[in-house]
C-alpha atoms as a PDB file:
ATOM      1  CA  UNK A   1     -30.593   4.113 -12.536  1.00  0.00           C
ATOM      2  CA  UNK A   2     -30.200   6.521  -9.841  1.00  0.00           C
ATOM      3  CA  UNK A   3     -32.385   6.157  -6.034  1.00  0.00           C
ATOM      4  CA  UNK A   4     -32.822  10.057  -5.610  1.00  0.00           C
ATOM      5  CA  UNK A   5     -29.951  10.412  -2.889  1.00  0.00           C
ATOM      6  CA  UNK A   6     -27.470  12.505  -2.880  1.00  0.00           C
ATOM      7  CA  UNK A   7     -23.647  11.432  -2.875  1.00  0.00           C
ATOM      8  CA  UNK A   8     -23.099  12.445   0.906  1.00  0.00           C
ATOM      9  CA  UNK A   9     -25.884  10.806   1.918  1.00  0.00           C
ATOM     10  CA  UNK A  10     -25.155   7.595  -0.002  1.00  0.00           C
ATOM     11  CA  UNK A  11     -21.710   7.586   1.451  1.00  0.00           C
ATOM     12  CA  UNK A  12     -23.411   7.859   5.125  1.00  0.00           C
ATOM     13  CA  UNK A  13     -25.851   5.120   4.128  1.00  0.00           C
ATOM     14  CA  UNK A  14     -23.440   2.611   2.745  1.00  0.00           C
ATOM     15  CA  UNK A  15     -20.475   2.997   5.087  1.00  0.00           C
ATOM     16  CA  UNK A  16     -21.644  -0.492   7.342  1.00  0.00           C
ATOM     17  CA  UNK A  17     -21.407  -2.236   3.941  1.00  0.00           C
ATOM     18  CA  UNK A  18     -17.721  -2.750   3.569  1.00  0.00           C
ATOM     19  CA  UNK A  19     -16.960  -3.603   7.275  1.00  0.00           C
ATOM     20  CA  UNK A  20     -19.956  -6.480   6.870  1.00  0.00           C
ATOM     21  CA  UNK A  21     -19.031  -7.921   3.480  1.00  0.00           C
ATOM     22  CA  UNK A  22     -15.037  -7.974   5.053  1.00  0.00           C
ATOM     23  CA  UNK A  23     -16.242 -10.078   8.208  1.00  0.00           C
ATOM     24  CA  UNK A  24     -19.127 -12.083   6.489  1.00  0.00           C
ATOM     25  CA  UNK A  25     -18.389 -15.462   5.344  1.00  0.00           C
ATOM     26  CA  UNK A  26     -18.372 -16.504   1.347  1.00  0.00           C
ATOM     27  CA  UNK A  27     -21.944 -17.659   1.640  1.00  0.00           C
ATOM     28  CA  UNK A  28     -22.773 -14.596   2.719  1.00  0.00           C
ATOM     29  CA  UNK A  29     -20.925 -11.956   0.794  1.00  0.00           C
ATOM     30  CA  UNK A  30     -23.230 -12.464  -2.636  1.00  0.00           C
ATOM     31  CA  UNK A  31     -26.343 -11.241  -0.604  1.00  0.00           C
ATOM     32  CA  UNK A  32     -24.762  -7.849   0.679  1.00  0.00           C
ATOM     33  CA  UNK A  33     -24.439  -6.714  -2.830  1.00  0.00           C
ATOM     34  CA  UNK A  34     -28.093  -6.900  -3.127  1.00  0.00           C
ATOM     35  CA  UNK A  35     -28.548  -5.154   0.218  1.00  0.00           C
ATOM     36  CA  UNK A  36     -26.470  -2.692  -1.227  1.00  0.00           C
ATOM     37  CA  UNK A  37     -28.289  -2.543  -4.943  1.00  0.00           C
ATOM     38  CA  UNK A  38     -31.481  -1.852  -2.943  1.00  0.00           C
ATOM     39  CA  UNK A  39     -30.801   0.848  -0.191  1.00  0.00           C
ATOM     40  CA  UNK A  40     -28.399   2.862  -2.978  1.00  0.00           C
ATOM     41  CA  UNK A  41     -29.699   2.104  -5.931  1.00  0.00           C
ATOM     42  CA  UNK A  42     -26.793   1.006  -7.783  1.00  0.00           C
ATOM     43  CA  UNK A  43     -26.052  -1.907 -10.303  1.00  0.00           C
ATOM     44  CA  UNK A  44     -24.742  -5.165  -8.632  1.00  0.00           C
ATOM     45  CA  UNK A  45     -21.515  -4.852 -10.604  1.00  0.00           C
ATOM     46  CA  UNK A  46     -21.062  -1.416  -9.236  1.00  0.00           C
ATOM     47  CA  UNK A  47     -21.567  -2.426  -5.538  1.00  0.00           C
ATOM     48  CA  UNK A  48     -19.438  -5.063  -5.812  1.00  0.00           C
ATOM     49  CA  UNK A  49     -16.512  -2.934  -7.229  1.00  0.00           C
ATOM     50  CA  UNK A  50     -17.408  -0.612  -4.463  1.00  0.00           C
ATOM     51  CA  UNK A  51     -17.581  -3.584  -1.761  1.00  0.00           C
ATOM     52  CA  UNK A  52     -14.129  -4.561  -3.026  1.00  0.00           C
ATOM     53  CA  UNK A  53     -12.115  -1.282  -3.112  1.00  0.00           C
ATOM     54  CA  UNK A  54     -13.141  -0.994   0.322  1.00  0.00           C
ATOM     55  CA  UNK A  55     -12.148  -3.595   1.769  1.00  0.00           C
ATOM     56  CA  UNK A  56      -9.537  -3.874   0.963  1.00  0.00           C
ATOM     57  CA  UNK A  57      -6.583  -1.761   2.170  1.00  0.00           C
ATOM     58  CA  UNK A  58      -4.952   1.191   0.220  1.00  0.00           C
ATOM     59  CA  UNK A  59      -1.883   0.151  -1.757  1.00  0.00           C
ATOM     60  CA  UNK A  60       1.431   2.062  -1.869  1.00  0.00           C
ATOM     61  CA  UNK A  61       0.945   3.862  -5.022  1.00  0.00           C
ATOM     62  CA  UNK A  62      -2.587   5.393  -3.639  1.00  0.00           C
ATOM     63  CA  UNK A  63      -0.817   6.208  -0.735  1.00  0.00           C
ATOM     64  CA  UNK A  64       2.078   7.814  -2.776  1.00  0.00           C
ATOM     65  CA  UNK A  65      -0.519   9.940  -4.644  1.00  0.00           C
ATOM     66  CA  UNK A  66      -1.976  11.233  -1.752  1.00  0.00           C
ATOM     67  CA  UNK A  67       1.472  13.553  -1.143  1.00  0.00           C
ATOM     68  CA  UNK A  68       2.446  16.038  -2.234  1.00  0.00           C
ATOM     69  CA  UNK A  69       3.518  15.914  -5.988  1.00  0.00           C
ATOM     70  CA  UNK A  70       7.264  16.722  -6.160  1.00  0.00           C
ATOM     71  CA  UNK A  71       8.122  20.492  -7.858  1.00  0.00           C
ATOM     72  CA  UNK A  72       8.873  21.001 -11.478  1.00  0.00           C
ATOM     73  CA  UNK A  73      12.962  21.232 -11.847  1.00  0.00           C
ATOM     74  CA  UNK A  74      13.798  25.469 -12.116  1.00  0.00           C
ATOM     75  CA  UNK A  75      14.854  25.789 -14.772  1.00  0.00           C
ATOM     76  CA  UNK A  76      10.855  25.729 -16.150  1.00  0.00           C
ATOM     77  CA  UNK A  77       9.875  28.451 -14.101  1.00  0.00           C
ATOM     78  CA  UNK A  78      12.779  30.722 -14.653  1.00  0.00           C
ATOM     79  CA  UNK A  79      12.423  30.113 -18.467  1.00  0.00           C
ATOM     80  CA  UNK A  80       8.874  31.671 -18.033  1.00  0.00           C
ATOM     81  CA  UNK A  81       9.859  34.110 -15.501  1.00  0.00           C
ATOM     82  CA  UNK A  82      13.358  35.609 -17.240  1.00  0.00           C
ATOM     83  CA  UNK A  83      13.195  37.875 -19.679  1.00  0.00           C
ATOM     84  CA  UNK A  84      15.466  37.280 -23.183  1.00  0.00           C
ATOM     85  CA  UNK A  85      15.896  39.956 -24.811  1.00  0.00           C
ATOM     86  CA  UNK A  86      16.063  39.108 -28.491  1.00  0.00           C
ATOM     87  CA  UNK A  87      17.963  40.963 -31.602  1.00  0.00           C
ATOM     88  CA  UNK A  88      14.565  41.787 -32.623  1.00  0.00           C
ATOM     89  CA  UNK A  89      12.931  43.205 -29.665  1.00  0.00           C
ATOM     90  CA  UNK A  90      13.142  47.225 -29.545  1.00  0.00           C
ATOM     91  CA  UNK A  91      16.516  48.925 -27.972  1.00  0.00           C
ATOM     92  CA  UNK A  92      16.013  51.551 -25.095  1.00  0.00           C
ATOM     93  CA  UNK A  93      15.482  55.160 -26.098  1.00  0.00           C
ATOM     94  CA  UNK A  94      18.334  56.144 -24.362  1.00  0.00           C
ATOM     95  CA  UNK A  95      21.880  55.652 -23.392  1.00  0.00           C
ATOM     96  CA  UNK A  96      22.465  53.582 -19.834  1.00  0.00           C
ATOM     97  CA  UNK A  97      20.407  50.860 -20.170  1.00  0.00           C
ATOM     98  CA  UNK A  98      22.855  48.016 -19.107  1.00  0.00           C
ATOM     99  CA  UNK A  99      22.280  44.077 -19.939  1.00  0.00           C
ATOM    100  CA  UNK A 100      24.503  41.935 -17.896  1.00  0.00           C
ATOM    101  CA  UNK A 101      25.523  38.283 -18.635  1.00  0.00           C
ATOM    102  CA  UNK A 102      27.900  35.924 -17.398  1.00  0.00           C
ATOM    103  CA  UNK A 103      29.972  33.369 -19.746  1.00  0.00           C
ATOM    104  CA  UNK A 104      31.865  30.322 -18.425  1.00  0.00           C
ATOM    105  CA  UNK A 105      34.542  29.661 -21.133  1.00  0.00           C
ATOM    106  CA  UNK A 106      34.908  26.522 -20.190  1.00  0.00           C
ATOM    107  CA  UNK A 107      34.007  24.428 -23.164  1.00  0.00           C
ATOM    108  CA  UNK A 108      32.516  21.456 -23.334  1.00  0.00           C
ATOM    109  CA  UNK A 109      31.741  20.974 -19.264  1.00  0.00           C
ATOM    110  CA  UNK A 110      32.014  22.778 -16.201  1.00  0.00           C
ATOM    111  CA  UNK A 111      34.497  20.163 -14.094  1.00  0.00           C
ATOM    112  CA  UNK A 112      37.896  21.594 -13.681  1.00  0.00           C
ATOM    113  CA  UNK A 113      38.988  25.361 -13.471  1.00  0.00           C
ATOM    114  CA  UNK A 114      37.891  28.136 -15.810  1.00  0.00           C
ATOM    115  CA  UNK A 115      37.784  31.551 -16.861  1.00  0.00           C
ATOM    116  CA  UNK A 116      34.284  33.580 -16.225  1.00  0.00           C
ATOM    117  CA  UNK A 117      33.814  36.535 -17.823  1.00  0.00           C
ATOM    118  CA  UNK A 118      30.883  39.022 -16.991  1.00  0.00           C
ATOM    119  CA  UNK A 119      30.051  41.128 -20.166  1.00  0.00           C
ATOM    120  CA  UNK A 120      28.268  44.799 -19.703  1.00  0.00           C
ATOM    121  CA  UNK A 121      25.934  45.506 -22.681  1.00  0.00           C
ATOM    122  CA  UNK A 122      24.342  49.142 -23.420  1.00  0.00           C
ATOM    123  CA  UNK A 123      21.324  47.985 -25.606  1.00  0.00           C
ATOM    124  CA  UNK A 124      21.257  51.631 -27.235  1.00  0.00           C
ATOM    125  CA  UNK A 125      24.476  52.443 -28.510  1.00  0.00           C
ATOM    126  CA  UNK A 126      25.818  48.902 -28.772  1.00  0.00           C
ATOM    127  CA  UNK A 127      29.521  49.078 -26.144  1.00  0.00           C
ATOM    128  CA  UNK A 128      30.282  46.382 -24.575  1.00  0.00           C
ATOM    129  CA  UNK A 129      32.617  45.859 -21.512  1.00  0.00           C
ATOM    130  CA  UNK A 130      33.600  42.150 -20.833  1.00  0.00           C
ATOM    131  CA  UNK A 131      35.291  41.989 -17.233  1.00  0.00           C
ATOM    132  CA  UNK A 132      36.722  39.160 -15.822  1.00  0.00           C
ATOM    133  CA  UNK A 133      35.722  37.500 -12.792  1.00  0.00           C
ATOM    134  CA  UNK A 134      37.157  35.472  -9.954  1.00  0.00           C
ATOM    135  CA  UNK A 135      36.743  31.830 -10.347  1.00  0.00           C
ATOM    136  CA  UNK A 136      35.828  29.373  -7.589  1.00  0.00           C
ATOM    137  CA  UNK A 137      38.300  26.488  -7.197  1.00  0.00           C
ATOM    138  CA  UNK A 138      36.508  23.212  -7.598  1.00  0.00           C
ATOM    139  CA  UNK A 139      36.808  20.644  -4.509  1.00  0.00           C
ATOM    140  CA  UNK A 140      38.605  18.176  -6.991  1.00  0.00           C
ATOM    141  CA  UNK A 141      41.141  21.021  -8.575  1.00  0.00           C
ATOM    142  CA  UNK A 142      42.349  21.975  -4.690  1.00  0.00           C
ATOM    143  CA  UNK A 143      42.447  18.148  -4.168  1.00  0.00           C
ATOM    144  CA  UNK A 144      44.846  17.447  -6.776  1.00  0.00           C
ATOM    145  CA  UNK A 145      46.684  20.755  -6.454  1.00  0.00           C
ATOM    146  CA  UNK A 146      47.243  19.024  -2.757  1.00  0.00           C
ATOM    147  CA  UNK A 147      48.832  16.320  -4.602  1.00  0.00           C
ATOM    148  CA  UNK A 148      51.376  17.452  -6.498  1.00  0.00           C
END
């Protein structure tokens, strides 16, 4: 049951309704629906809703979803953006193509000290070269090394 206007122009229209119904007494407030039924050519129940979410004011969560939305964590976008090379996926052509990795032998978690190793891989003929590298002290190793 649509009046022929456009959205724009019902907005324009209809934007005196909600300040009216707000200040009108109860009395009052069942007739502006009709006003409103009339001039936009909606159903009563619809105006009313209308009438009602604009009124009154916008709530926290609306307000909320109005920001921003907060950024996936990394780790999804460098899973799509990092290339694994698989046992399955075709070797260079030639020798001196070098895959790099790093491996924390630190077993089961990462708190205390540990030995890193960074492993050189030549994805044609198959040598690897694990080197070690320096570890970082952890703030709570140096503080209990201060302790002793």
């Amino acid at each position: 049951m649509g009046s022929g206007l456009s959205t724009s122009s019902r907005a324009e229209i209809t934007a005196k309704f909600p300040k009216a119904y707000v200040k009108a007494p109860k009395a009052d407030k069942g007739q502006i629906p009709d006003q409103l039924v009339g001039v936009a050519g909606w159903s009563r129940d619809n105006s009313r809703r209308w009438l009602g979410a604009a009124a009154r004011p916008p709530r926290s969560d609306w307000q909320v979803a109005k920001q921003r939305r907060r950024q996936r964590n990394p780790k999804f976008l460098l899973r799509s953006l990092i290339k694994i090379r698989k046992a399955i996926d075709e070797a260079e052509a030639s020798p001196g193509f070098f895959e790099s990795d790093t491996v924390a032998h630190c077993w089961p978690s990462l708190t205390g000290e540990f030995a890193r190793t960074r492993n050189l891989t030549d994805a044609h003929i198959g040598w690897c070269s694990p080197e070690p590298c320096a570890t970082t002290p952890t703030p709570a190793s140096s503080a209990s090394r201060k302790r002793r």
